[in-house]
C-alpha atoms as a PDB file:
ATOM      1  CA  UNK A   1     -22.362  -1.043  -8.056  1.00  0.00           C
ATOM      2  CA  UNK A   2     -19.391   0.364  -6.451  1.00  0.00           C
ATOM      3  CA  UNK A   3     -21.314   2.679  -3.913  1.00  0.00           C
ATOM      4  CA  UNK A   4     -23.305  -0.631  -2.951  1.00  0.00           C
ATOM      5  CA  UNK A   5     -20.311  -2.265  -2.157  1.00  0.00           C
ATOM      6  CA  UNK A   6     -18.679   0.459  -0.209  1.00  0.00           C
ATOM      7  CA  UNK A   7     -22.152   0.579   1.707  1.00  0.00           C
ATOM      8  CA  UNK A   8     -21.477  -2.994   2.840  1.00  0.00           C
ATOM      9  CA  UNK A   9     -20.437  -3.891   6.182  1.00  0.00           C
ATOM     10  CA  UNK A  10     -16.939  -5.638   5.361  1.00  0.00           C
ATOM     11  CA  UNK A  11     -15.783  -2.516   3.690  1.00  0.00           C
ATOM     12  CA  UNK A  12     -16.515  -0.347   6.413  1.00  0.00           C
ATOM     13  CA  UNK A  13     -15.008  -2.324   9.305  1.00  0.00           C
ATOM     14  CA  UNK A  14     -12.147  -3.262   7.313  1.00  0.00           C
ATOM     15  CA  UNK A  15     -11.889   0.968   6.619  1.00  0.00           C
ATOM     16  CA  UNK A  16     -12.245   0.874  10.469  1.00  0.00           C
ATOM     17  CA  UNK A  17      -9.530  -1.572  11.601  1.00  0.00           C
ATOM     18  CA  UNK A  18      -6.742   0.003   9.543  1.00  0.00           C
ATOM     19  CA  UNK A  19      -7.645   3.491  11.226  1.00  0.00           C
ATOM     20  CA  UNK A  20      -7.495   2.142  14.400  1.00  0.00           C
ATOM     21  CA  UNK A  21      -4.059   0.094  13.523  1.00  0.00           C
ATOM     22  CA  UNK A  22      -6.095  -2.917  14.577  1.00  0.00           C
ATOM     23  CA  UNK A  23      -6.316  -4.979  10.961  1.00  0.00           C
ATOM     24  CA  UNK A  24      -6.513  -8.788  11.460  1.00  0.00           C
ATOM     25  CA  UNK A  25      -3.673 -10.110   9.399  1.00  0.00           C
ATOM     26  CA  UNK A  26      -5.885 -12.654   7.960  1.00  0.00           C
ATOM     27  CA  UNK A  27      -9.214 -11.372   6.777  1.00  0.00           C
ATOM     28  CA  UNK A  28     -11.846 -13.420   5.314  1.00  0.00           C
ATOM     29  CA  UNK A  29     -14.723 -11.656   3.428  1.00  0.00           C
ATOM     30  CA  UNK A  30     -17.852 -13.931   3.412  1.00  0.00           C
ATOM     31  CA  UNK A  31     -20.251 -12.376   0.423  1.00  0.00           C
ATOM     32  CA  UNK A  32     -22.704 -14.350  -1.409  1.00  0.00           C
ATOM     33  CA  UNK A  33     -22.612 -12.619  -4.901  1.00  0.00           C
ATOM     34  CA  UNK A  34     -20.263 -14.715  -6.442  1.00  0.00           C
ATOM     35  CA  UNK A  35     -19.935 -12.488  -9.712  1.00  0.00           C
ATOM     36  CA  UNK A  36     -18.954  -9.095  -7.820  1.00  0.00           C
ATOM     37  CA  UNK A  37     -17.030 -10.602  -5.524  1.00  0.00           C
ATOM     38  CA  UNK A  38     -13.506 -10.161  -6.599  1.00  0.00           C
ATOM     39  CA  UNK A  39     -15.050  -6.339  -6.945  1.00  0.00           C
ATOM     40  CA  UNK A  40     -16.025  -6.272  -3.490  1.00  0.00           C
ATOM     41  CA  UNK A  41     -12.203  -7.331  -2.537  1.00  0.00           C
ATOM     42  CA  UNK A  42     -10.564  -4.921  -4.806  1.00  0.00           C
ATOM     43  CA  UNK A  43     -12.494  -2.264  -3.034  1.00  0.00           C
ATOM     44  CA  UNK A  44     -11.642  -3.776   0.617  1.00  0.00           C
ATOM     45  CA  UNK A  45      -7.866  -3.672  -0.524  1.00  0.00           C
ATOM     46  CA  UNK A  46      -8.298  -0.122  -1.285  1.00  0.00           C
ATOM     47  CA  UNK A  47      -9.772   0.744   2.269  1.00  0.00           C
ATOM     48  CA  UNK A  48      -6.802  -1.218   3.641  1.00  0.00           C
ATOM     49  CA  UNK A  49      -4.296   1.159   1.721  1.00  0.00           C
ATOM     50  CA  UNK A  50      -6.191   4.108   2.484  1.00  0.00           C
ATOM     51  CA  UNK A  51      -6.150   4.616  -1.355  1.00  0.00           C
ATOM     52  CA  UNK A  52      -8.365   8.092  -2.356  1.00  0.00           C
ATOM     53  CA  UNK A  53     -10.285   7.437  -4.983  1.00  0.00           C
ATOM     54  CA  UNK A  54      -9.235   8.972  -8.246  1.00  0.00           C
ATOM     55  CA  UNK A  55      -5.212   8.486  -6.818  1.00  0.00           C
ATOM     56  CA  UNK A  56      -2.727   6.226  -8.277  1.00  0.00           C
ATOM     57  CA  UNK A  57      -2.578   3.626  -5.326  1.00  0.00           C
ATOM     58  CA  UNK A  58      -6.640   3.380  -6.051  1.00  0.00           C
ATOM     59  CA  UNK A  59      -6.387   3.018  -9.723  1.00  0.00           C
ATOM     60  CA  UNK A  60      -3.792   0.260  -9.766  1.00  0.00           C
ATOM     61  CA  UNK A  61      -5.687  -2.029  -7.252  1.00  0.00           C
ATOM     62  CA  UNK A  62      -8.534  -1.201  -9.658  1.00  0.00           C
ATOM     63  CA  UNK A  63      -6.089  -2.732 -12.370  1.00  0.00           C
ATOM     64  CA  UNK A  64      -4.595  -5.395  -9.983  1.00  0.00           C
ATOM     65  CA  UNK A  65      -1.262  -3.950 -10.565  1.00  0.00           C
ATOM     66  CA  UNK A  66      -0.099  -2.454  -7.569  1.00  0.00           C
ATOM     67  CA  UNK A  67       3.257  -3.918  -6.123  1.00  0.00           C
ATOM     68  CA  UNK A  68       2.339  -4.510  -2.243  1.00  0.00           C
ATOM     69  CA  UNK A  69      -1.305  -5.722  -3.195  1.00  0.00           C
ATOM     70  CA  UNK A  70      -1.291  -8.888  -5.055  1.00  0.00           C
ATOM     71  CA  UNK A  71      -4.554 -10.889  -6.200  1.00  0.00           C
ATOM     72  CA  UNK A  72      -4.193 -14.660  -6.586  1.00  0.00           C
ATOM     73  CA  UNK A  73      -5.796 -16.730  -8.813  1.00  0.00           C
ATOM     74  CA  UNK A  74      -6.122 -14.844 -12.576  1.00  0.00           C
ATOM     75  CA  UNK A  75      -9.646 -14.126 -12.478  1.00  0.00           C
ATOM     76  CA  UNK A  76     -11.949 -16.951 -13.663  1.00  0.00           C
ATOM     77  CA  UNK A  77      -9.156 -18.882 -12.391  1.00  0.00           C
ATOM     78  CA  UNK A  78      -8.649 -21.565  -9.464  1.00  0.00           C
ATOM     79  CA  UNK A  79      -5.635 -21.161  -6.847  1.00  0.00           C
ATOM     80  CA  UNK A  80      -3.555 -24.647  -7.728  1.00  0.00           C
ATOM     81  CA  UNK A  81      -0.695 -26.226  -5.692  1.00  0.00           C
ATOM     82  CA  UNK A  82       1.647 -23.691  -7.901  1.00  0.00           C
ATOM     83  CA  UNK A  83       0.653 -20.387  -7.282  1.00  0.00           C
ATOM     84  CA  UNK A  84       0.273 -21.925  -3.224  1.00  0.00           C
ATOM     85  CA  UNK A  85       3.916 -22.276  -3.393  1.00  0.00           C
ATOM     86  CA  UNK A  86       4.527 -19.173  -5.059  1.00  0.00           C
ATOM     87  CA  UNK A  87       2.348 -17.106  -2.288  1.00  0.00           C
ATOM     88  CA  UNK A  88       4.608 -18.299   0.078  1.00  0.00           C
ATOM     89  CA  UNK A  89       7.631 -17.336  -2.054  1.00  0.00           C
ATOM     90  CA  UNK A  90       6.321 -13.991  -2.105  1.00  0.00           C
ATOM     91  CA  UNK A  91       5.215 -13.320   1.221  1.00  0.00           C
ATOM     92  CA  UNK A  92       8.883 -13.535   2.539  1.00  0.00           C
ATOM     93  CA  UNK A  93       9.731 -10.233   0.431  1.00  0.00           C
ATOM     94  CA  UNK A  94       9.264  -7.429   1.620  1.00  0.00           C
ATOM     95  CA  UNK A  95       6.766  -4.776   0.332  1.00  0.00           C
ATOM     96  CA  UNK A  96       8.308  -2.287  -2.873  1.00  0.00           C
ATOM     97  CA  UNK A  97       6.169   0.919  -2.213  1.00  0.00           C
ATOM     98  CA  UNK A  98       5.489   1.359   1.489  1.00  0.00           C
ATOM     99  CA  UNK A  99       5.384  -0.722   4.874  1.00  0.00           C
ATOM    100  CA  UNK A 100       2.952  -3.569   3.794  1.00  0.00           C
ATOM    101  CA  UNK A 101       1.829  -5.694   1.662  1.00  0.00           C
ATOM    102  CA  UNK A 102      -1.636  -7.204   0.731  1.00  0.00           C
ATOM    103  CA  UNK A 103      -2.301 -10.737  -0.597  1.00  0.00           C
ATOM    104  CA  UNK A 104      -6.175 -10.672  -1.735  1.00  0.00           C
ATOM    105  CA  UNK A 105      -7.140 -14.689  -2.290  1.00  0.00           C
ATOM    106  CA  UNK A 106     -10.360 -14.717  -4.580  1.00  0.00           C
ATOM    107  CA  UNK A 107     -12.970 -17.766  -4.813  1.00  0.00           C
ATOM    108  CA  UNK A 108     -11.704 -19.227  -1.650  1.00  0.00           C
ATOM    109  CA  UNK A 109     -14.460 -21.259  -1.146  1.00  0.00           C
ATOM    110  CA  UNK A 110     -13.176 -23.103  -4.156  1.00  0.00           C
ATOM    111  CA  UNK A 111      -9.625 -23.675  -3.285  1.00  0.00           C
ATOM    112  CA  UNK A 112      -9.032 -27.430  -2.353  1.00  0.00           C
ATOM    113  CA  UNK A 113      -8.469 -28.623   1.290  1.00  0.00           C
ATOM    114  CA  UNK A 114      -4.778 -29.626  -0.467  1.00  0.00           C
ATOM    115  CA  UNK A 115      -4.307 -25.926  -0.926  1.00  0.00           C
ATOM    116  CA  UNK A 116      -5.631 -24.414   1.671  1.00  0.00           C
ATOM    117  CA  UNK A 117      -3.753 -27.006   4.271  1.00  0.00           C
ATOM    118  CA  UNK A 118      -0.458 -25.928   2.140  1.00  0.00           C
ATOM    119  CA  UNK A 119      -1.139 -22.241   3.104  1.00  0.00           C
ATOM    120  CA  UNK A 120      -2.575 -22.680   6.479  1.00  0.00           C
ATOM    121  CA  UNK A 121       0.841 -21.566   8.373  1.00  0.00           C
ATOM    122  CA  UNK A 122       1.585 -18.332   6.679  1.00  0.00           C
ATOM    123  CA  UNK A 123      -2.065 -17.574   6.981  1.00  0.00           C
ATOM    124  CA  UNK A 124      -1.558 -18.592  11.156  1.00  0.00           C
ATOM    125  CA  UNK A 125       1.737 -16.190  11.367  1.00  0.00           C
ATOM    126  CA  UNK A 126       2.185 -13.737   8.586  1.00  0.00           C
ATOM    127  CA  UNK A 127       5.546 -12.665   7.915  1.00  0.00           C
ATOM    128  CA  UNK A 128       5.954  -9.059   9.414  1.00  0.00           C
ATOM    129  CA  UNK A 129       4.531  -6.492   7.358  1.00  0.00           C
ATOM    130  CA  UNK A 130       2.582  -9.030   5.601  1.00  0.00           C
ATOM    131  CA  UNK A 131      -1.525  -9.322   5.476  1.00  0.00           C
ATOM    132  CA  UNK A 132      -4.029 -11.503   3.848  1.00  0.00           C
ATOM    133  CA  UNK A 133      -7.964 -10.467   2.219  1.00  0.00           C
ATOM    134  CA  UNK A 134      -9.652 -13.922   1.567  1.00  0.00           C
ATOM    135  CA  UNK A 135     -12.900 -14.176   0.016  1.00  0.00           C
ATOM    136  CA  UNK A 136     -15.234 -16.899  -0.192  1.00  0.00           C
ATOM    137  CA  UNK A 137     -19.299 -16.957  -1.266  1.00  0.00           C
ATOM    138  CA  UNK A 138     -19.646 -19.287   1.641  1.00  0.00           C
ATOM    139  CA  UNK A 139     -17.659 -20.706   4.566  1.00  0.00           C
ATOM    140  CA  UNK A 140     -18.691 -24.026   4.611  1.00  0.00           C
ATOM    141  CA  UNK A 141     -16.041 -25.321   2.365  1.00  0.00           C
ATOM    142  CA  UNK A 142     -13.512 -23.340   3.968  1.00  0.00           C
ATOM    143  CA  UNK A 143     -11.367 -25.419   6.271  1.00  0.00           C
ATOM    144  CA  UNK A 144     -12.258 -25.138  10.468  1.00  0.00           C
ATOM    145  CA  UNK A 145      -8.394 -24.894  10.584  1.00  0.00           C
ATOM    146  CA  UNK A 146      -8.719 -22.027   8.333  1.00  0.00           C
ATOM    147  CA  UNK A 147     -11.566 -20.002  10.040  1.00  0.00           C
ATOM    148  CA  UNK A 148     -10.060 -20.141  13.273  1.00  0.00           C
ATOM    149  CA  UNK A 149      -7.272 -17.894  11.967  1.00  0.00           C
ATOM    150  CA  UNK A 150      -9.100 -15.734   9.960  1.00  0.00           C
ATOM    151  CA  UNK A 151     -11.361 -12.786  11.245  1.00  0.00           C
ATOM    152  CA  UNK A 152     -14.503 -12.952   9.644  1.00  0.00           C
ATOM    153  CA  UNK A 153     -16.871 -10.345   8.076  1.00  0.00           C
ATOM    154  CA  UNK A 154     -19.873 -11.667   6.905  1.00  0.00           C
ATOM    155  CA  UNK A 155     -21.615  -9.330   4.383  1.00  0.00           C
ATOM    156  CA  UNK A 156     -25.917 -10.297   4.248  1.00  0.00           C
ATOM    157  CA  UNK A 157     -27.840  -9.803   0.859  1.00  0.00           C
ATOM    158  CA  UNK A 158     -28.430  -6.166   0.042  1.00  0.00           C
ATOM    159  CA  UNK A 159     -32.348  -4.633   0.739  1.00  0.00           C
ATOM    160  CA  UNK A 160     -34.762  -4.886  -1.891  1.00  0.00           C
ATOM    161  CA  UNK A 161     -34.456  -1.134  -1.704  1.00  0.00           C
ATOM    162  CA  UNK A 162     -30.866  -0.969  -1.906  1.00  0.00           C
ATOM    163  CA  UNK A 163     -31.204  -3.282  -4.826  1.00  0.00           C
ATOM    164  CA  UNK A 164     -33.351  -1.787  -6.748  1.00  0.00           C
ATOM    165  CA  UNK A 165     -31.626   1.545  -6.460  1.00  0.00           C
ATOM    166  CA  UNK A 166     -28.474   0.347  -7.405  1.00  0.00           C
ATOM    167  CA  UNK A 167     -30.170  -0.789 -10.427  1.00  0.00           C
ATOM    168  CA  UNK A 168     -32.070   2.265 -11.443  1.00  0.00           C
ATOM    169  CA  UNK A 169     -28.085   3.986 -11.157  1.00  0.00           C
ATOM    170  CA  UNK A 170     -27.258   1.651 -13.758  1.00  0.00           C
ATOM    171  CA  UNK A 171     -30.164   0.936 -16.024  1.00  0.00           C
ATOM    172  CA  UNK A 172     -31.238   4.570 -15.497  1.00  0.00           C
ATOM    173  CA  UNK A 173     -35.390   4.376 -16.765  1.00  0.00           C
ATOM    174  CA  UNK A 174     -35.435   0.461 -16.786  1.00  0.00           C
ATOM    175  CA  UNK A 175     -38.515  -1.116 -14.665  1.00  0.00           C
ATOM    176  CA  UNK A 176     -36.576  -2.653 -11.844  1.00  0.00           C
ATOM    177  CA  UNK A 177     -39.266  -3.428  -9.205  1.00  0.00           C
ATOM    178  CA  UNK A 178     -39.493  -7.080 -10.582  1.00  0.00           C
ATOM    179  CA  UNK A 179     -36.074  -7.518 -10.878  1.00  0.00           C
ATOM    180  CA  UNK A 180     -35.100  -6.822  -7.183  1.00  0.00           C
ATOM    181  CA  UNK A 181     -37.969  -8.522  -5.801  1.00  0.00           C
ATOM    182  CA  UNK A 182     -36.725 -11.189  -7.466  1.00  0.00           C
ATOM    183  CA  UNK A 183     -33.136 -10.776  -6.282  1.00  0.00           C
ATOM    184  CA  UNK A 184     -33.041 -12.181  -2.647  1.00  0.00           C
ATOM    185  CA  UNK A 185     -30.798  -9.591  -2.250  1.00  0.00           C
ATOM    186  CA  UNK A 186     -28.109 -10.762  -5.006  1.00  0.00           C
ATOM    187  CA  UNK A 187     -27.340  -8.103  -7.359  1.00  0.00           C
ATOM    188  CA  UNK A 188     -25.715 -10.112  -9.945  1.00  0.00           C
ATOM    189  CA  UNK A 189     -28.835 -11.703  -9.860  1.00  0.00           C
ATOM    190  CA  UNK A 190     -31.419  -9.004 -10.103  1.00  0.00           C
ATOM    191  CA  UNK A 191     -29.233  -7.624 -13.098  1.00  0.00           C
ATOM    192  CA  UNK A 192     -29.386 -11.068 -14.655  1.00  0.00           C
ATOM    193  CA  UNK A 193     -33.207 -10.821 -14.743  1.00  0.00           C
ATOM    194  CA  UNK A 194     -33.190  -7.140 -15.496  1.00  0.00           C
ATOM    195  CA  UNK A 195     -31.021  -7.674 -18.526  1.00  0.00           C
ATOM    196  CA  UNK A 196     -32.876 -10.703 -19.595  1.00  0.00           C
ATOM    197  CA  UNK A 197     -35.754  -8.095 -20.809  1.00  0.00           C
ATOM    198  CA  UNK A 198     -37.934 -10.502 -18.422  1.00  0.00           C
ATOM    199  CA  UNK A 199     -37.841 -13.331 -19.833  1.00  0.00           C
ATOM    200  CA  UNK A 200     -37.362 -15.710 -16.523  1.00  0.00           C
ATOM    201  CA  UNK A 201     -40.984 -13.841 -15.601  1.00  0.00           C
ATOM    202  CA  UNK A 202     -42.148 -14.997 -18.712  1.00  0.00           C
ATOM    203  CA  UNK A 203     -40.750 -18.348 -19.176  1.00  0.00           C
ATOM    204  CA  UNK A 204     -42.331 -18.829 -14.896  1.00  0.00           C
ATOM    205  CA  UNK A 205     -45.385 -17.292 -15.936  1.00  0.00           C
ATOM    206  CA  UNK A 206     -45.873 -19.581 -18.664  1.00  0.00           C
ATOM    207  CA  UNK A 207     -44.797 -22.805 -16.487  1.00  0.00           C
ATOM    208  CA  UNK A 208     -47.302 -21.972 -14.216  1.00  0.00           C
ATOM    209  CA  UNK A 209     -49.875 -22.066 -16.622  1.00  0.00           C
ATOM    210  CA  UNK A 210     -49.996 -25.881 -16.665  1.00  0.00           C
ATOM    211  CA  UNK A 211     -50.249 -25.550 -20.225  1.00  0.00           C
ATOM    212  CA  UNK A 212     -48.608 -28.945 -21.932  1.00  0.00           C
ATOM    213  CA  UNK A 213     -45.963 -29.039 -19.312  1.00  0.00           C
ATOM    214  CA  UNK A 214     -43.735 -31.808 -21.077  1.00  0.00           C
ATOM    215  CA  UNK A 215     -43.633 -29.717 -24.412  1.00  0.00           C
ATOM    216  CA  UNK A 216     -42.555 -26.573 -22.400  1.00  0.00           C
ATOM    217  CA  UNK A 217     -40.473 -28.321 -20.535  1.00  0.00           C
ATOM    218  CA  UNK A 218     -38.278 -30.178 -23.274  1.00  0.00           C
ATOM    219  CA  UNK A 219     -38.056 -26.517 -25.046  1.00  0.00           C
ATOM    220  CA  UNK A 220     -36.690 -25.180 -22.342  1.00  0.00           C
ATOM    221  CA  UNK A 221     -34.283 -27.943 -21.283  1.00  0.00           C
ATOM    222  CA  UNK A 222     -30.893 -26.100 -22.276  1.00  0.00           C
ATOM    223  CA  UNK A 223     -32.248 -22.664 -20.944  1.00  0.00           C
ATOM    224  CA  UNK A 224     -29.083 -20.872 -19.374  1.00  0.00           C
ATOM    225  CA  UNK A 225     -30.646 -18.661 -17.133  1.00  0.00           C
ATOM    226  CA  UNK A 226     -31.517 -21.457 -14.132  1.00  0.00           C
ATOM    227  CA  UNK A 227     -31.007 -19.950 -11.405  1.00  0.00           C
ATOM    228  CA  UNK A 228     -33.173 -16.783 -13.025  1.00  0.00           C
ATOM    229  CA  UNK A 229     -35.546 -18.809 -13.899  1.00  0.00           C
ATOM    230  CA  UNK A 230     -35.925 -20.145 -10.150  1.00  0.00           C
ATOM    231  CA  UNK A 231     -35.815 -16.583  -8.866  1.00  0.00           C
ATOM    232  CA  UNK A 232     -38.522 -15.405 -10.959  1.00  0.00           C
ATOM    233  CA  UNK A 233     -40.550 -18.565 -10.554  1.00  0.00           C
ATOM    234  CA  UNK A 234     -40.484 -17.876  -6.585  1.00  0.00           C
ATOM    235  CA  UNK A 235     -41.311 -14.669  -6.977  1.00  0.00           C
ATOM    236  CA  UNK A 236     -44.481 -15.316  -8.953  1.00  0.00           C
ATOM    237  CA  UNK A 237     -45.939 -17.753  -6.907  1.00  0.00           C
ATOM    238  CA  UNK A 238     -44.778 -15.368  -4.080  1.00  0.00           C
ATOM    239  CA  UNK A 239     -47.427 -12.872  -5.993  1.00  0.00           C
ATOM    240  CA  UNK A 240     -49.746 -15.407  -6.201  1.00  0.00           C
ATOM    241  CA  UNK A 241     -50.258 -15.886  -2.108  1.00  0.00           C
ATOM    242  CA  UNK A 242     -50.190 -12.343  -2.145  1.00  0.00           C
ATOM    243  CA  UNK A 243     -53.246 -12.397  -4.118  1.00  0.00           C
ATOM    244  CA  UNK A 244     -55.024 -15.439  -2.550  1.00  0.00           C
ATOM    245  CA  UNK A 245     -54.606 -14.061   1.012  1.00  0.00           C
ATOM    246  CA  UNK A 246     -55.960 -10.887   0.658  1.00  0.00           C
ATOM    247  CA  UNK A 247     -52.469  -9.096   0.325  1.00  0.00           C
ATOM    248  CA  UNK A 248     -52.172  -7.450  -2.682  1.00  0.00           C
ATOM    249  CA  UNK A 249     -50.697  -4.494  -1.292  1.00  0.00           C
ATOM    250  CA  UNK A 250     -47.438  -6.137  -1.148  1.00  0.00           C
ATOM    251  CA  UNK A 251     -46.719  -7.411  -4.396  1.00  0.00           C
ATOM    252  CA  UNK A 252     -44.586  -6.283  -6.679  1.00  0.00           C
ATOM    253  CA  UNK A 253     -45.878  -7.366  -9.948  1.00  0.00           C
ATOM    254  CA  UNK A 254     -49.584  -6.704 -11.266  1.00  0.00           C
ATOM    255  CA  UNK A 255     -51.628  -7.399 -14.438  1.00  0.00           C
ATOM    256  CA  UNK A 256     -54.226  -9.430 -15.574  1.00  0.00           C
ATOM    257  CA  UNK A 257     -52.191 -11.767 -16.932  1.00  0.00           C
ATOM    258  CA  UNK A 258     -51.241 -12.843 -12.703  1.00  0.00           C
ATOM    259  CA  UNK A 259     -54.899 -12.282 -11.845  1.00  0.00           C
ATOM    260  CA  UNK A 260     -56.292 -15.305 -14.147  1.00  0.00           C
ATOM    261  CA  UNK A 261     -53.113 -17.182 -12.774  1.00  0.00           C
ATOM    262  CA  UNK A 262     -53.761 -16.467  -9.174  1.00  0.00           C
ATOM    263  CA  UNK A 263     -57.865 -17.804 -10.066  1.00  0.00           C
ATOM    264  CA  UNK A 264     -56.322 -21.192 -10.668  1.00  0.00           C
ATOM    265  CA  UNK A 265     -53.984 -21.695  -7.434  1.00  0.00           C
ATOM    266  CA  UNK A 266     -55.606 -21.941  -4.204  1.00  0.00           C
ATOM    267  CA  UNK A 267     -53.487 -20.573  -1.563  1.00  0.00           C
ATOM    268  CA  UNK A 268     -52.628 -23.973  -0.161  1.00  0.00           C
ATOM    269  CA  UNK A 269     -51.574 -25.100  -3.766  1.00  0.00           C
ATOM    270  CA  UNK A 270     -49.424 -21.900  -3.717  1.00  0.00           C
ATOM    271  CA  UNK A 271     -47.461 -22.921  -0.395  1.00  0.00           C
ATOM    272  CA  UNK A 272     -47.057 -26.450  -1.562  1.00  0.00           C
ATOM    273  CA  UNK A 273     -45.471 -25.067  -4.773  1.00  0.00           C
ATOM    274  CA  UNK A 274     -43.396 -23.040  -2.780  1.00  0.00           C
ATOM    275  CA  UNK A 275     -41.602 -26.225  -1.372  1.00  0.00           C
ATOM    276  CA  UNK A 276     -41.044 -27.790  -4.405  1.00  0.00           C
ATOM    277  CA  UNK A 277     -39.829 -25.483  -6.532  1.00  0.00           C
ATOM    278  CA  UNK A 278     -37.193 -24.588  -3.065  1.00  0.00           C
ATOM    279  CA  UNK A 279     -36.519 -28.474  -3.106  1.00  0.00           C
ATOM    280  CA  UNK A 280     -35.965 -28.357  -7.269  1.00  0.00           C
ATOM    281  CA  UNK A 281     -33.733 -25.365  -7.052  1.00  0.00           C
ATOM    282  CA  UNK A 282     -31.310 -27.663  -4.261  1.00  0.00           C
ATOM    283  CA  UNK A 283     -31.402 -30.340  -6.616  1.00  0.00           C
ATOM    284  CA  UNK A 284     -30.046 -27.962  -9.605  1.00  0.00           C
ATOM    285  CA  UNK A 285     -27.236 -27.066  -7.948  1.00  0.00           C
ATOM    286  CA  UNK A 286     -26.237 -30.768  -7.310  1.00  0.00           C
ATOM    287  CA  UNK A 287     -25.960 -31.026 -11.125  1.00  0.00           C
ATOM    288  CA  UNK A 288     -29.702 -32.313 -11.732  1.00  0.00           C
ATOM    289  CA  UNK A 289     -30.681 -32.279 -15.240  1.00  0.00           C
ATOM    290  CA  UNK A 290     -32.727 -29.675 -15.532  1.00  0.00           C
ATOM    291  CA  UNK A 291     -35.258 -30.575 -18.238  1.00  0.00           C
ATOM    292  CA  UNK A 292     -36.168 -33.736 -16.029  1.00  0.00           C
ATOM    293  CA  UNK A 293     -36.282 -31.733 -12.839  1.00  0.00           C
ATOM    294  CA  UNK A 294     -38.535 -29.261 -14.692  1.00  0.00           C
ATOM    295  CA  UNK A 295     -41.204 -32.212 -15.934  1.00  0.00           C
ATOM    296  CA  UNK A 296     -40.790 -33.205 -12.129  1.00  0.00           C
ATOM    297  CA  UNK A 297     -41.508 -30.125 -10.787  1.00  0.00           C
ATOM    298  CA  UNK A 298     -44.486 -28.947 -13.385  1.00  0.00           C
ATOM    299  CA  UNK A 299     -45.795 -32.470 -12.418  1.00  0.00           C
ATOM    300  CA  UNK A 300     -45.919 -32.173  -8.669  1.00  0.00           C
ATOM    301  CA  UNK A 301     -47.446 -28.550  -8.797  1.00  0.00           C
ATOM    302  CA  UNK A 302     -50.177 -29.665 -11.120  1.00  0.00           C
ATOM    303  CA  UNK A 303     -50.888 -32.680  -8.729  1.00  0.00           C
ATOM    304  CA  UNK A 304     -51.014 -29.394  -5.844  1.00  0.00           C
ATOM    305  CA  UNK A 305     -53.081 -27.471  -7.419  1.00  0.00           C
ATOM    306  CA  UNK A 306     -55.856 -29.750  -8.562  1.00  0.00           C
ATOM    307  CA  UNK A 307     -56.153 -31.637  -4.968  1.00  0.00           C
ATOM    308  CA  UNK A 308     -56.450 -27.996  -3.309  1.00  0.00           C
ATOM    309  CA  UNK A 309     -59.057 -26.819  -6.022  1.00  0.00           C
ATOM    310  CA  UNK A 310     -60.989 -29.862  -4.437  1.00  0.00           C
ATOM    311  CA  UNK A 311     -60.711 -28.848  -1.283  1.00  0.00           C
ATOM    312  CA  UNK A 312     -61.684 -25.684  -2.070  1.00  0.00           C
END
């Protein structure tokens, strides 16, 4: 994982800046992997120290226990009122080790507007000496007052390729085609399903089925894996077009199994599924219960896929 996320762009131009003496003193990282992001800032604050892998500088950013490069909240954490105040505190002392200091701000998209307000003039004018590495999953709940100060590097989803090599480094002999198709070029993601011995394929493969849809879907009402389960769900019915249209050559799955599924889903049922399940997934993530929005869901696509049958 680590030589994906020095392959990204915010580590490089980060690298870049420093070299050139041209750092922003207020650096936001946009990256949308929420689970390796505080990773992907550790590294950052070791391309802003110039820290050689293997050296002491580099191994106690690893740890978070270098003097001049302090991470804010605890991890799993979110940045209160208190540690605001404390930031600020710190930030007028000057570095221990060398001729700057680092403050690396994790989860910022999650940091209240009461926060974020509280630190918006240190973030504006720095004391001397002093930088800031924010990182957020997304900007929108960042503050405009915020972004304006902040230089932004936006890092996109990784390839499919890039995924699924970065997998095959760390599950060395593990079938990660699936799993990276899957992905949408999230690697927390991909390993989620990887490590899940497929079971979001299965648990999709059997939705799709149609197969007494309000039984599956009050057995599966407290499965964890949502947002796996909507990846791998996508990705079948992904297959599935694949299939209808005549464009097998790009899938990434095969079997029988997805053959006598793809015999039951016109291609217009397929595209219509599509939209739902996309229009399910945004309802998940505004706290829908997910049993109900499952029964919803399995409804609507059965509704699909015998009106296109019809038609066909």
């Amino acid at each position: 994982m680590r030589e994906l996320l020095r392959g990204c762009s915010a580590y490089r131009r980060i690298a870049a800046d420093v070299a050139n003496g041209c750092a922003a003193q207020t650096m936001l990282v946009l990256f949308p992997d929420g689970k390796f992001l505080r990773p992907l800032l550790r590294e950052c604050a070791k391309a802003f120290f110039g820290a050689a892998e293997g050296g002491r500088t580099a191994e106690l950013i690893e740890k978070e226990r270098y003097a001049d490069c302090l991470f804010f909240p605890a991890e799993g954490a979110k940045l209160t009122a208190e540690e605001g105040t404390r930031i600020l505190d710190e930030s007028l002392l000057r570095p221990v080790e060398g001729d700057k200091k680092l403050f690396v701000l994790d989860a910022f998209s999650s940091v209240t507007p009461l926060v974020q307000n509280k630190l918006l003039k240190v973030l504006e004018e720095p004391p001397q000496g002093t930088w800031f590495l924010l990182g957020a999953e997304t900007e929108f709940s960042v503050l405009p007052t915020v972004l304006s100060r902040a230089k932004k590097f936006v890092v996109p989803p990784f390839s499919e390729e890039e995924i699924a090599r970065a997998l095959l480094r760390a599950h060395p002999g593990a079938e990660t085609k699936a799993a990276a198709a899957a992905s949408g070029g999230i690697y927390s993601l991909a390993e989620s399903l990887l490590s899940g011995g497929g079971e979001a394929f299965r648990l999709a493969e059997a939705f799709l089925s149609g197969k007494e849809p309000e039984a599956f879907c009050r057995r599966n009402a407290d499965y964890e894996d949502k947002r796996g389960f909507f990846a791998a769900l996508t990705l079948l019915l992904r297959e599935l077009l694949f299939l209808r249209t005549g464009q097998e050559r790009y899938a990434a799955l095969g079997g029988e199994s997805l053959r006598v599924l793809a015999a039951e889903y016109p291609a217009g049922a397929v595209i219509a599924a599509l939209e739902r399940t996309r229009e399910a997934e945004k309802q998940i993530r505004f706290n829908a219960n997910f049993g109900q929005c499952l029964y919803s869901l399995a409804i609507g696509i059965g509704e699909d896929r015998i009106k296109w049958q019809r038609l066909s």
